[in-house]
PDB file of N, CA and C in Angstrom:
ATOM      1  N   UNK A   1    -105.769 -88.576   3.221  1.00  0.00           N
ATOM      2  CA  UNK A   1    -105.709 -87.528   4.216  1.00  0.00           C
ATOM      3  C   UNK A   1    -106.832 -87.685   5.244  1.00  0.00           C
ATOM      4  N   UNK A   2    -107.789 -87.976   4.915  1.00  0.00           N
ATOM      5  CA  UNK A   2    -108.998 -88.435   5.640  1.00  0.00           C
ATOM      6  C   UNK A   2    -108.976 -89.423   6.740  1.00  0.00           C
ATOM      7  N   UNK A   3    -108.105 -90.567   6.528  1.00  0.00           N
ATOM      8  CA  UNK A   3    -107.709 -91.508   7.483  1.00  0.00           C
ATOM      9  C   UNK A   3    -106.466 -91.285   8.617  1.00  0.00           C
ATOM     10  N   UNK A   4    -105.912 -89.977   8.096  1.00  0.00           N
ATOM     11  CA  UNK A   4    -104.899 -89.340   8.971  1.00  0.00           C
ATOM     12  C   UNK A   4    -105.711 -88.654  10.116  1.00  0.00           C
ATOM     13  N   UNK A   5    -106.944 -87.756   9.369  1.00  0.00           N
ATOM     14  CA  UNK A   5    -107.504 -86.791  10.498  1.00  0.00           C
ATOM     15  C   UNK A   5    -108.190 -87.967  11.245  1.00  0.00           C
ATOM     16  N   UNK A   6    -108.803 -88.824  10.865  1.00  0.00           N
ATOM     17  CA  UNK A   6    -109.449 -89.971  11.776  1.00  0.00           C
ATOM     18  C   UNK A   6    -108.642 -90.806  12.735  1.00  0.00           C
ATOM     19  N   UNK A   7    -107.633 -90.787  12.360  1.00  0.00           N
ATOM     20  CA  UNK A   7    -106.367 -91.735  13.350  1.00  0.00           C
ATOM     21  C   UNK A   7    -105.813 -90.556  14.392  1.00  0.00           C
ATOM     22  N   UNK A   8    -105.584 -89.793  13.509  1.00  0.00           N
ATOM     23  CA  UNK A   8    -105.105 -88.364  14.633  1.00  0.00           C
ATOM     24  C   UNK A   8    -106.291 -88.014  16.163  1.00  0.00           C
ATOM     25  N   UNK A   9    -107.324 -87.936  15.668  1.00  0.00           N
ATOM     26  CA  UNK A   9    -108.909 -87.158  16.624  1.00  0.00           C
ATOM     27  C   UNK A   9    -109.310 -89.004  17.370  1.00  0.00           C
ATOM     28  N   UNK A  10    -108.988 -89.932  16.786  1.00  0.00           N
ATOM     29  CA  UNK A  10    -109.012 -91.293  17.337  1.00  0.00           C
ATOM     30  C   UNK A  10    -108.309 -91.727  18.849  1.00  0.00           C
ATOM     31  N   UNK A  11    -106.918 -90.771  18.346  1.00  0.00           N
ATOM     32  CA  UNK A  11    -105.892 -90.976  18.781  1.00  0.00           C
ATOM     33  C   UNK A  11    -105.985 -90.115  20.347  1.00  0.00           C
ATOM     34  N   UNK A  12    -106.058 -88.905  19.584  1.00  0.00           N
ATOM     35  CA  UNK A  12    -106.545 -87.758  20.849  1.00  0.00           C
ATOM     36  C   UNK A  12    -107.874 -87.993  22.168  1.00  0.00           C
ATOM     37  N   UNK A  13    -108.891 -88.611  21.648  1.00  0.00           N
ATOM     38  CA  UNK A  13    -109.822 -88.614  22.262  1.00  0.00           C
ATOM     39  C   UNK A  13    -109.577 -89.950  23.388  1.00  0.00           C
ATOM     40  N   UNK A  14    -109.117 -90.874  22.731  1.00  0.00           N
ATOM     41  CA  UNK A  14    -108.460 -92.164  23.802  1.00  0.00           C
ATOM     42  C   UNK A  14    -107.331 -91.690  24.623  1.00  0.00           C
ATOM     43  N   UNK A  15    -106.604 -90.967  24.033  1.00  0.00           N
ATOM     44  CA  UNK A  15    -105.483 -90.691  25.111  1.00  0.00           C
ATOM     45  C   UNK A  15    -106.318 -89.549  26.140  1.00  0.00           C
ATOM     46  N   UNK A  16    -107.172 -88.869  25.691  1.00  0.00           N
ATOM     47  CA  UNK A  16    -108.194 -87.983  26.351  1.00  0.00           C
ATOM     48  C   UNK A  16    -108.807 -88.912  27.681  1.00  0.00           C
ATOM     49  N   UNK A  17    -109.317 -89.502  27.052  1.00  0.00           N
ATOM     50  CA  UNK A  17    -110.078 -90.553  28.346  1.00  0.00           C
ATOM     51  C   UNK A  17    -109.278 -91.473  29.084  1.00  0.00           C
ATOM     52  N   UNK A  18    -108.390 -91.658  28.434  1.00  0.00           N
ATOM     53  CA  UNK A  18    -107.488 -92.763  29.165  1.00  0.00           C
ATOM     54  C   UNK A  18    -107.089 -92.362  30.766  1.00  0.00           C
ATOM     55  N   UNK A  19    -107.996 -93.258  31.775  1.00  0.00           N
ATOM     56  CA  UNK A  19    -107.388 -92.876  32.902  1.00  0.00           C
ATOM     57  C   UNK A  19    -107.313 -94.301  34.264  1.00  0.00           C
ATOM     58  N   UNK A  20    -106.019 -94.384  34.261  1.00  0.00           N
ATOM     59  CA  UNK A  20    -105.662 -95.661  34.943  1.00  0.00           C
ATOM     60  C   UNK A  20    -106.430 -95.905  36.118  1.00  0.00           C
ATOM     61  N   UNK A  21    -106.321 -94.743  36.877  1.00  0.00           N
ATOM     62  CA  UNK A  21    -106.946 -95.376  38.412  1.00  0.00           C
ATOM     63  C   UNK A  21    -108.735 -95.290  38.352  1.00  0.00           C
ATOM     64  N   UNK A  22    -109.068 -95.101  37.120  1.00  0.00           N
ATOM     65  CA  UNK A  22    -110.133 -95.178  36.928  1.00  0.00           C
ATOM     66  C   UNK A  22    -111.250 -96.172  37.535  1.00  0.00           C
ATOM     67  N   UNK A  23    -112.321 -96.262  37.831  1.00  0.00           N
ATOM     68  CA  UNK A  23    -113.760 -97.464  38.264  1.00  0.00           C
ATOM     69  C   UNK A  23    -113.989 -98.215  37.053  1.00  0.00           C
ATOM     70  N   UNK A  24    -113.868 -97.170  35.830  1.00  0.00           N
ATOM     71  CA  UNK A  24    -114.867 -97.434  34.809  1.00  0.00           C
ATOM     72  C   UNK A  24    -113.878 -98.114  33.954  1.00  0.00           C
ATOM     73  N   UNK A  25    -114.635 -99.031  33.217  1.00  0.00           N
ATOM     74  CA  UNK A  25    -113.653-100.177  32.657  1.00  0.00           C
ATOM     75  C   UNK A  25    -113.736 -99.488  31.251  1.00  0.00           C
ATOM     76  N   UNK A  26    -114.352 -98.511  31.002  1.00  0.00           N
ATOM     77  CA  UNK A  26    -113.797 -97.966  29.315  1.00  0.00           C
ATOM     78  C   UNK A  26    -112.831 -97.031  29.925  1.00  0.00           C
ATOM     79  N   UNK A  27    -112.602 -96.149  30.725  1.00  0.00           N
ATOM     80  CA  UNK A  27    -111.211 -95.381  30.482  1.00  0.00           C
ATOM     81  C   UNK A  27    -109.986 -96.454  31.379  1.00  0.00           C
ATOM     82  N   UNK A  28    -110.322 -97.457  32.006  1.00  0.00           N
ATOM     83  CA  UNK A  28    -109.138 -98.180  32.459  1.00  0.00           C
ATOM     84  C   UNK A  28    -108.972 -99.413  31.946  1.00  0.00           C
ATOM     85  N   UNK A  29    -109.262 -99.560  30.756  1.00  0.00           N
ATOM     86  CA  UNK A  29    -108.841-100.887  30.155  1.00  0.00           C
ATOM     87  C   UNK A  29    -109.667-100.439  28.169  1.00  0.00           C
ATOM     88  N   UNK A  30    -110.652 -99.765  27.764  1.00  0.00           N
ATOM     89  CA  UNK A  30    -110.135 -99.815  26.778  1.00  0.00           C
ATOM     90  C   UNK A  30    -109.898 -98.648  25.929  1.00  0.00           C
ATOM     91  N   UNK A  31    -109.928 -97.161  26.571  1.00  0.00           N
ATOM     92  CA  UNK A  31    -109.033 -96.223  26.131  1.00  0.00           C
ATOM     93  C   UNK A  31    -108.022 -96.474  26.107  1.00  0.00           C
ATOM     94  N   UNK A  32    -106.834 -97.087  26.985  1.00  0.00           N
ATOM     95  CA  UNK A  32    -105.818 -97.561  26.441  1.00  0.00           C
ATOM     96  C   UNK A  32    -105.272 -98.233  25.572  1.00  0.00           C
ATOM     97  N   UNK A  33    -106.722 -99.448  25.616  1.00  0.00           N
ATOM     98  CA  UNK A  33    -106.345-100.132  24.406  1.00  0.00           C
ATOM     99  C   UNK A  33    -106.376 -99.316  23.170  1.00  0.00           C
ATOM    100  N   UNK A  34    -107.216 -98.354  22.727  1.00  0.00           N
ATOM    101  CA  UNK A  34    -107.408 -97.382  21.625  1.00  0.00           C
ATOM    102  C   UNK A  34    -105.987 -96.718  21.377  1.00  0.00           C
ATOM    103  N   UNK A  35    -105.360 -96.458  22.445  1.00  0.00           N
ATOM    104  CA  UNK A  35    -104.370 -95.672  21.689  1.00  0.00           C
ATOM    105  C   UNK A  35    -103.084 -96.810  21.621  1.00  0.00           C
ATOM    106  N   UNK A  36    -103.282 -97.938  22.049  1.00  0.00           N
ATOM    107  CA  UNK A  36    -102.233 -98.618  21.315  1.00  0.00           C
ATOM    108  C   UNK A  36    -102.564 -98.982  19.903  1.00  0.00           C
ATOM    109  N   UNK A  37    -104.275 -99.146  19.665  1.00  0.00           N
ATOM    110  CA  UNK A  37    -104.290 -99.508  18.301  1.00  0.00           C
ATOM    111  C   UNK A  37    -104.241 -97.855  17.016  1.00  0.00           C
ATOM    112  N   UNK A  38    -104.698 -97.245  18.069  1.00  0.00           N
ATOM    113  CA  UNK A  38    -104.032 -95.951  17.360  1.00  0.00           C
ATOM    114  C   UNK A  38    -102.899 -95.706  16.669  1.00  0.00           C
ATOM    115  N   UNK A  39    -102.112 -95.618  17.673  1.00  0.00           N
ATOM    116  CA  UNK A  39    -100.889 -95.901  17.628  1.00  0.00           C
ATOM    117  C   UNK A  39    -100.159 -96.658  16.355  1.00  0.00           C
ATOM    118  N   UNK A  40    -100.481 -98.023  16.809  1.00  0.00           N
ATOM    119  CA  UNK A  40    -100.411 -98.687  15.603  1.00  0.00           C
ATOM    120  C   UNK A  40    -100.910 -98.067  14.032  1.00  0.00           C
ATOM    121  N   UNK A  41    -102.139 -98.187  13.846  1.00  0.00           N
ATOM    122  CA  UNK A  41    -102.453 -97.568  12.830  1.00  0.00           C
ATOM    123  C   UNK A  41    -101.585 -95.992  12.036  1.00  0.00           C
ATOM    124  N   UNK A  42    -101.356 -95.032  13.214  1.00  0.00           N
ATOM    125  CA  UNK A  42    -100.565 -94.151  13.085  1.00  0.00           C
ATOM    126  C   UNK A  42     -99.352 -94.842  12.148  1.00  0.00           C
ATOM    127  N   UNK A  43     -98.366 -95.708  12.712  1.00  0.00           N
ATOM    128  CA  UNK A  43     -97.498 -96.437  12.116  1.00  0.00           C
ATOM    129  C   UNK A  43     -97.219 -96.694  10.997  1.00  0.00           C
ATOM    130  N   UNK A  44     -98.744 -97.677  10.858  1.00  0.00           N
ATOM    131  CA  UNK A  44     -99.006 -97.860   9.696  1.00  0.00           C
ATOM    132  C   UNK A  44     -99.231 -97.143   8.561  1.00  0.00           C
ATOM    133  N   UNK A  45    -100.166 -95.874   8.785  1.00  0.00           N
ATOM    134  CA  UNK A  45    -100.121 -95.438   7.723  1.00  0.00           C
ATOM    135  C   UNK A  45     -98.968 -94.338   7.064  1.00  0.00           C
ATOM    136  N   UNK A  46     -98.006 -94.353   8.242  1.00  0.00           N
ATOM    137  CA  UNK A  46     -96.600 -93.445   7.817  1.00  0.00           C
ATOM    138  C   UNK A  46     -95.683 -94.559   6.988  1.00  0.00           C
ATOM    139  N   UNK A  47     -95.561 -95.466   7.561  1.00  0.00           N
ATOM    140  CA  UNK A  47     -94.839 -96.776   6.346  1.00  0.00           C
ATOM    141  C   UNK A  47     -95.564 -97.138   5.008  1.00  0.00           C
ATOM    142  N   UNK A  48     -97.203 -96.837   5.163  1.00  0.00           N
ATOM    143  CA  UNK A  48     -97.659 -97.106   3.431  1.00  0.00           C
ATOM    144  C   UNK A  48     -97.630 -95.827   2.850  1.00  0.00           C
ATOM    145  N   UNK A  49     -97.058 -94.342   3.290  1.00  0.00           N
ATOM    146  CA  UNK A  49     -97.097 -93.233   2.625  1.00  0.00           C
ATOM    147  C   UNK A  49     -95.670 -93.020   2.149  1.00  0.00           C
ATOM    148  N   UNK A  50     -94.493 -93.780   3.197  1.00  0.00           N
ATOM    149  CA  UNK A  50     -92.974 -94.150   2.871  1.00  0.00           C
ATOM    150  C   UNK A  50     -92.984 -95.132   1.761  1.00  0.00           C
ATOM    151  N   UNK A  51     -93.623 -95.720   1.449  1.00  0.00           N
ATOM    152  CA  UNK A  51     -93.568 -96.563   0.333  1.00  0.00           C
ATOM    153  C   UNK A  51     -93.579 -96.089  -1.162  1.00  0.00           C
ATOM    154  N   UNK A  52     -94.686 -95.041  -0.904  1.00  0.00           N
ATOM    155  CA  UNK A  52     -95.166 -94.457  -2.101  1.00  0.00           C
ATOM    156  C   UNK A  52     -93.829 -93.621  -3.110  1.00  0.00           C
ATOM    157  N   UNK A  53     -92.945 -93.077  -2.146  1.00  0.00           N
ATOM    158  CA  UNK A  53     -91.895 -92.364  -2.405  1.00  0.00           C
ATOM    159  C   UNK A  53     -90.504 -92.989  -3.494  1.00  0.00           C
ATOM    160  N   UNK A  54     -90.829 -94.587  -3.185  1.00  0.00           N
ATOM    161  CA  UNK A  54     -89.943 -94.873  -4.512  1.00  0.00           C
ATOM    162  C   UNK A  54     -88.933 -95.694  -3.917  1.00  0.00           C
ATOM    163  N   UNK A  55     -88.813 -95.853  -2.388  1.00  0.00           N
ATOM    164  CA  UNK A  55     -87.833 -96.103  -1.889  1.00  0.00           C
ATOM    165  C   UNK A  55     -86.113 -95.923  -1.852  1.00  0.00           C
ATOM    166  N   UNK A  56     -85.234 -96.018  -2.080  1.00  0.00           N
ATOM    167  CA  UNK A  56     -83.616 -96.372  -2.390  1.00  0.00           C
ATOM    168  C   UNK A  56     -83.398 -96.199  -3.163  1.00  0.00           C
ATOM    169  N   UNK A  57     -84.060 -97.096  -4.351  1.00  0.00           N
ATOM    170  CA  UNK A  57     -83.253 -97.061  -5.495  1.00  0.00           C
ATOM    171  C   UNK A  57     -82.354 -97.982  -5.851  1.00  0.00           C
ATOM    172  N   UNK A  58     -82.396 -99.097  -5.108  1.00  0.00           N
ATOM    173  CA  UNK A  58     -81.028-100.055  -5.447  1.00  0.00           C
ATOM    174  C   UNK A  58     -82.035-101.627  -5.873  1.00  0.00           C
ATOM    175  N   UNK A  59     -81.831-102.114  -6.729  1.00  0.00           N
ATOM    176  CA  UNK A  59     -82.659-103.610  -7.003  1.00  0.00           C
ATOM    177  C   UNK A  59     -81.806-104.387  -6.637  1.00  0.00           C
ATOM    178  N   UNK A  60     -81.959-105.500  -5.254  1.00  0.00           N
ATOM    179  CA  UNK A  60     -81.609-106.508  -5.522  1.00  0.00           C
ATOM    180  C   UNK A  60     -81.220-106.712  -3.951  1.00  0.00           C
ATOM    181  N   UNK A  61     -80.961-107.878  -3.884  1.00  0.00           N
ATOM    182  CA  UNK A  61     -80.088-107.842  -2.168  1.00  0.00           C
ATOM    183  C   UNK A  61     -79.398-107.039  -1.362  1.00  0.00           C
ATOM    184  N   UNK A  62     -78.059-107.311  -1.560  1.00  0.00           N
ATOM    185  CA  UNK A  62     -77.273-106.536  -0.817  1.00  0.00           C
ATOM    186  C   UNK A  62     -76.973-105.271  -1.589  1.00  0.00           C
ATOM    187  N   UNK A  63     -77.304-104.964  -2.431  1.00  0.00           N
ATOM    188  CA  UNK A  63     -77.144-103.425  -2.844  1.00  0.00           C
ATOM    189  C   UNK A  63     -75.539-103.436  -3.425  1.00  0.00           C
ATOM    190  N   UNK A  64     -74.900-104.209  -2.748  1.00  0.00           N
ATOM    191  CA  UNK A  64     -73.115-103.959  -3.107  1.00  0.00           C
ATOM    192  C   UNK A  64     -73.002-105.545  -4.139  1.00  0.00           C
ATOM    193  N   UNK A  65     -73.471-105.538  -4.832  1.00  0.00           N
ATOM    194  CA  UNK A  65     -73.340-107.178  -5.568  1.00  0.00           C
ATOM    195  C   UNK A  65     -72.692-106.473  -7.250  1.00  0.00           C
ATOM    196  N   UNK A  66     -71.339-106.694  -7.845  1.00  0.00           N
ATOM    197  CA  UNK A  66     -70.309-105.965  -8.940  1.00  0.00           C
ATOM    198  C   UNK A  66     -70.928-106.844 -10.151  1.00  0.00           C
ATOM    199  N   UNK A  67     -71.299-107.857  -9.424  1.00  0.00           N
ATOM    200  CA  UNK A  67     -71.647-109.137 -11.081  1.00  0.00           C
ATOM    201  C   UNK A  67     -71.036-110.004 -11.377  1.00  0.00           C
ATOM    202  N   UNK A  68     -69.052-109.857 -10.620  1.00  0.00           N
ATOM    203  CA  UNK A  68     -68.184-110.257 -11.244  1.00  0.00           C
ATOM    204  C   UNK A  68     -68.131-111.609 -10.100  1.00  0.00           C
ATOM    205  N   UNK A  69     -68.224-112.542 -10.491  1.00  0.00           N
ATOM    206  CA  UNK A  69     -68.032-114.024  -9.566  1.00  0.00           C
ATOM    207  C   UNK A  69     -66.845-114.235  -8.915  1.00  0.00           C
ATOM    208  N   UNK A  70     -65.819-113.746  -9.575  1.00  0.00           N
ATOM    209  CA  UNK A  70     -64.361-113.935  -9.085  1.00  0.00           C
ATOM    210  C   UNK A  70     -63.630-112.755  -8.518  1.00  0.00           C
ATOM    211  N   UNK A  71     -65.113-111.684  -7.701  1.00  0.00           N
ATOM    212  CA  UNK A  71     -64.340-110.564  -7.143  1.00  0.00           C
ATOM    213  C   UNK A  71     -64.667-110.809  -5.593  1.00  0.00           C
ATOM    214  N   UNK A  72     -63.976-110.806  -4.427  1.00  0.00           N
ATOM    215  CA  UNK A  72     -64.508-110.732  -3.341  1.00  0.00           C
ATOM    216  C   UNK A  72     -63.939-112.386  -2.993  1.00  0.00           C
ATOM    217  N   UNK A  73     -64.160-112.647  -1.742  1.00  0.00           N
ATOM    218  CA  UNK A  73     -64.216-113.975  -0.791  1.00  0.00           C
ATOM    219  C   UNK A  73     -62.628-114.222  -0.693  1.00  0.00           C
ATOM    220  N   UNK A  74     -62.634-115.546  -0.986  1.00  0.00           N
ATOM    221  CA  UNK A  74     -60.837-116.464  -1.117  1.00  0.00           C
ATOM    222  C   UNK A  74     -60.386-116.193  -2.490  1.00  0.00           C
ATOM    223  N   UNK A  75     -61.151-116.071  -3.854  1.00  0.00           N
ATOM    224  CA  UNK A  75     -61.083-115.976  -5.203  1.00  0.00           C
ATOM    225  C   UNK A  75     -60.334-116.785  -5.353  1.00  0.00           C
ATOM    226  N   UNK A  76     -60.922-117.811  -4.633  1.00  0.00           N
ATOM    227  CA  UNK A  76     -60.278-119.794  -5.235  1.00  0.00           C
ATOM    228  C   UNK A  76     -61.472-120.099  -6.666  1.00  0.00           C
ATOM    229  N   UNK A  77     -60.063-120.707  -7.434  1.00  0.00           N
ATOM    230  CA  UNK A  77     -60.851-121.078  -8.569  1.00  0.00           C
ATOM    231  C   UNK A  77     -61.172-119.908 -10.033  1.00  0.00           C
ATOM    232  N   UNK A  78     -60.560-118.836  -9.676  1.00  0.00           N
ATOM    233  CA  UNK A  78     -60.267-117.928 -10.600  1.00  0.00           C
ATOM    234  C   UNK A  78     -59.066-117.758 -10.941  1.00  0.00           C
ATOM    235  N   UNK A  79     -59.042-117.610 -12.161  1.00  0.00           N
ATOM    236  CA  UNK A  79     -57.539-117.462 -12.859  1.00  0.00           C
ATOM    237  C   UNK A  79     -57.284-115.584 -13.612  1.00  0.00           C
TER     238      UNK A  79
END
């Protein structure tokens, strides 16, 4: 939770400063950069908290796989 409020107030304060027609080369080149890596990070840590959840539920490739070799395709070679 700690790395949420830090990515969140990270997030805010770069998009805060971020200002294009700016002189100053920290709000026109790397407050922006901050909130793309914000950003990112944001991302990130919503896909390693989606993980935690267990995912689907299905093991294996395609999820639709019966077991049976001679079900599906041309079923050449099955009798």
């Amino acid at each position: 939770m700690k790395s949420l409020i830090f990515i969140l107030i990270g997030l805010y304060l770069s998009w805060h400063y971020t200002d294009l027609a700016s002189d100053s080369s920290i709000q026109n080149a790397l407050a922006p950069l901050g909130v793309f890596i914000f950003l990112v990070l944001l991302a990130m840590w919503f896909v390693s908290k989606g993980d935690r959840r267990g995912g689907t539920g299905t093991s294996g490739g395609s999820g639709d796989y019966s077991g049976d070799s001679c079900s599906g395709g041309d079923g050449g070679g099955c009798d």
